[in-house]
Protein backbone atom coordinates (compact mmCIF):
# COMPACT_ATOMS: atom_id res chain seq x y z
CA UNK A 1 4.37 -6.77 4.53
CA UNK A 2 5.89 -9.53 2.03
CA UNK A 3 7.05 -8.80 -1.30
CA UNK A 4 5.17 -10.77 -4.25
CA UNK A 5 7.98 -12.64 -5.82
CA UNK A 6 8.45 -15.82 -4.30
CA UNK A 7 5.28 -15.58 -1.68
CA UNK A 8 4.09 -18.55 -1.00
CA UNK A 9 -0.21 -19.34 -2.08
CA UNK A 10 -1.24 -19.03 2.06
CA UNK A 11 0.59 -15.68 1.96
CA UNK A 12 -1.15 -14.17 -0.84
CA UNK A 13 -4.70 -15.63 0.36
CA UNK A 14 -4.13 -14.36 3.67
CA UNK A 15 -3.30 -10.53 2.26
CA UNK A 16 -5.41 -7.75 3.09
CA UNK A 17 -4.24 -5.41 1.03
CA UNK A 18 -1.20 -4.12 -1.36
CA UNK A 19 1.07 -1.50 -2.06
CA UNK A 20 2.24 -1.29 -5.73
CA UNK A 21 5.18 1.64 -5.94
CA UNK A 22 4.25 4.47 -8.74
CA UNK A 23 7.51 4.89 -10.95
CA UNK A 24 10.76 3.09 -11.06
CA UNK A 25 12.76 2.09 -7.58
CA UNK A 26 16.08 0.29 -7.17
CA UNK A 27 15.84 0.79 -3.61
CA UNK A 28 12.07 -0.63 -2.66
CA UNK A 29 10.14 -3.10 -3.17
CA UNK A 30 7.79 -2.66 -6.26
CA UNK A 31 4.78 -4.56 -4.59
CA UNK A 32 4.25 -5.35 -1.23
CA UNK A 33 1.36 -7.70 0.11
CA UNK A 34 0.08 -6.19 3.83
CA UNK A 35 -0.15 -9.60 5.52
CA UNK A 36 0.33 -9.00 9.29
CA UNK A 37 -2.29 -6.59 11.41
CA UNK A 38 0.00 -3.77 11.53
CA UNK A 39 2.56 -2.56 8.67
CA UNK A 40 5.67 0.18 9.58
CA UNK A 41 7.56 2.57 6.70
CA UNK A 42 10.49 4.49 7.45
CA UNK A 43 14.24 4.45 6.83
CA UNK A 44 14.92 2.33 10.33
CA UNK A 45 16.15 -1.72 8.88
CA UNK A 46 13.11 -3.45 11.31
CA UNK A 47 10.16 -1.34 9.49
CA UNK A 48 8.37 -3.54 7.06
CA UNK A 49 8.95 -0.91 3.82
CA UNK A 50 12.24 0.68 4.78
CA UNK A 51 13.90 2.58 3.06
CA UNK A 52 17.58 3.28 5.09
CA UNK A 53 19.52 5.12 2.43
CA UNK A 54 16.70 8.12 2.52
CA UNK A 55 17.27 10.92 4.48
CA UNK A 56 14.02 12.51 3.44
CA UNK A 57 12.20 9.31 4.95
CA UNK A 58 11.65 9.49 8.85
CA UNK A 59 13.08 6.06 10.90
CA UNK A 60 9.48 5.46 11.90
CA UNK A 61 7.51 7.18 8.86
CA UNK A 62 4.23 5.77 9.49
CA UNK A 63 2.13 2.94 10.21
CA UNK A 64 -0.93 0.81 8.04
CA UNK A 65 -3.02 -1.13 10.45
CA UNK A 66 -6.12 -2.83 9.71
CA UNK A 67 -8.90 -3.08 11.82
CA UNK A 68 -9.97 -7.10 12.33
CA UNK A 69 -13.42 -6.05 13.47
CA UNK A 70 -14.40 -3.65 10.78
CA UNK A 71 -11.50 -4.50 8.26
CA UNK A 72 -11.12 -0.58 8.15
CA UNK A 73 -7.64 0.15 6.78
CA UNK A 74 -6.02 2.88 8.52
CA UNK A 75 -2.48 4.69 8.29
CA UNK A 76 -1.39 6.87 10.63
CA UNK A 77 1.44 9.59 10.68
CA UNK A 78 4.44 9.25 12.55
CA UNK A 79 6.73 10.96 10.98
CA UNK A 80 8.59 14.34 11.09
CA UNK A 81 8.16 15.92 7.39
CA UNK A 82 4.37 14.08 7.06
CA UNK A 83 2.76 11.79 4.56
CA UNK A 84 0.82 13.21 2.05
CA UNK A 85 -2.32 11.03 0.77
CA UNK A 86 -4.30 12.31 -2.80
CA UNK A 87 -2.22 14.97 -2.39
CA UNK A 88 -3.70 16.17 0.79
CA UNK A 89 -1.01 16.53 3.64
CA UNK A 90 -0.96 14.42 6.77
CA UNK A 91 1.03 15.86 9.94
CA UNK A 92 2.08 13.40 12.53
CA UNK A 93 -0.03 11.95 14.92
CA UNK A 94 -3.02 12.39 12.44
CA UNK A 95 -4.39 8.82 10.77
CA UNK A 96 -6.04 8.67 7.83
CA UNK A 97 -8.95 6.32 6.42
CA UNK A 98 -7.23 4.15 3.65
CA UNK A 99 -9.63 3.76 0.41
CA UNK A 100 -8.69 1.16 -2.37
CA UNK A 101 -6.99 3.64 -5.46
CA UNK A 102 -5.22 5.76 -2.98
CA UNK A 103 -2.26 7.39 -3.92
CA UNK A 104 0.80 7.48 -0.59
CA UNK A 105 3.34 9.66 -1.23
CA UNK A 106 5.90 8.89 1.95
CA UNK A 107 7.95 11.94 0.72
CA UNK A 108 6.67 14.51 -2.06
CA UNK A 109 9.06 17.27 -3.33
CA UNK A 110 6.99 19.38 -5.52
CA UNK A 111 9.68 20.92 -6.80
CA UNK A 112 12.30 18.10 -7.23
CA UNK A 113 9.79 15.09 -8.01
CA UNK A 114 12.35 12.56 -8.99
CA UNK A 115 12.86 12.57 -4.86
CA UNK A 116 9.33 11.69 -4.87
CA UNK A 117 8.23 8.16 -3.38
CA UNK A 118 4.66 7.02 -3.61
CA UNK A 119 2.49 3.96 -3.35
CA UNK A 120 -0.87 3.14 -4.70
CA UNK A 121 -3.03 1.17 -1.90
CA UNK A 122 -5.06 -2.01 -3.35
CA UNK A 123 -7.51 -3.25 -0.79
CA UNK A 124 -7.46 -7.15 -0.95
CA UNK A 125 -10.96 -7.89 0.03
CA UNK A 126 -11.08 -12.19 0.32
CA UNK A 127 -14.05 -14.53 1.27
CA UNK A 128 -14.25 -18.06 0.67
CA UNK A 129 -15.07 -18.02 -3.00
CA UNK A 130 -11.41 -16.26 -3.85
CA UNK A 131 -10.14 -19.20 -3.86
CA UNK A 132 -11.84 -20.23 -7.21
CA UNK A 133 -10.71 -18.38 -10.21
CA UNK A 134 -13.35 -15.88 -11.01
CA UNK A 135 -11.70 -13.46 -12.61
CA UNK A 136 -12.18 -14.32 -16.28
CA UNK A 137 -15.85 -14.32 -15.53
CA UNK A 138 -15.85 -10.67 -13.84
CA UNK A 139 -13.76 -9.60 -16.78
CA UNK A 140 -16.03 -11.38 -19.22
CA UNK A 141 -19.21 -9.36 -17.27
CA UNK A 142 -17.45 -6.16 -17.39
CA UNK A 143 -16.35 -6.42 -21.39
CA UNK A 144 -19.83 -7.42 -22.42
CA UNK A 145 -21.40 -4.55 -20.37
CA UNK A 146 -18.81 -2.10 -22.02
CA UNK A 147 -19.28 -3.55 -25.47
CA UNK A 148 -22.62 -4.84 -25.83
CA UNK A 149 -22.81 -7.34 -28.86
């Protein structure tokens, strides 16, 4: 995982995804490009997302992998307390089929949410053409379908 300040244009191209952090953080990183085949969380320094000052964080919380075949995105539980995904609970051991829009919460207090930390997943879906900037023209599309004229 690289953060998005200072990554360098091969970086972001070669990105298969993204996790954007829901709320403020001093202690994370508020974007993160998934680069590298497999992607660790947890409060131990070597994880890719860590996050050492939280107790509430397991040393090896989980893992995001994505398949090179398929390009499947997958994260799987490692932790003790569990990951909860759209607010449904994974326990460890269990994996769970990333979709782009998903909401990670790598801890979730219901009852003290400031202790909450979450992610959004963005799948980063490139082919040749990425390289050209397209997106004023999908924007452009999408406006005039909204707003006909």
């Amino acid at each position: 995982m690289e953060r998005t300040d200072g990554v360098s244009m091969e970086q972001q191209q070669q990105a298969w995804g993204k996790l954007v952090r829901v709320g403020a953080s001093s202690e994370s990183a508020l974007t993160l490009l998934l680069v590298n085949k497999e992607c660790t969380v947890g409060r131990r320094k070597g994880c890719d997302l860590s996050f050492p000052a939280n107790k509430l964080v397991s040393g090896d919380h989980c893992k995001i992998t994505q398949d090179q075949e398929s390009g499947q995105v997958w994260l799987e539980d490692t932790s003790t307390n569990g990951t909860v995904i759209n607010m449904s609970k994974l326990v460890k051991k269990q994996s769970h089929l990333l979709q782009n829009g998903d909401v990670i919460y790598f801890v979730y207090r219901k009852s003290e949410p400031e202790q909450n930390i979450a992610y959004v997943y963005h799948s980063i879906i490139s082919t040749p053409s990425d390289s050209q900037d397209t997106e004023g023209e999908l924007t452009s599309s999408f406006t005039s379908d909204l707003f006909p004229h």
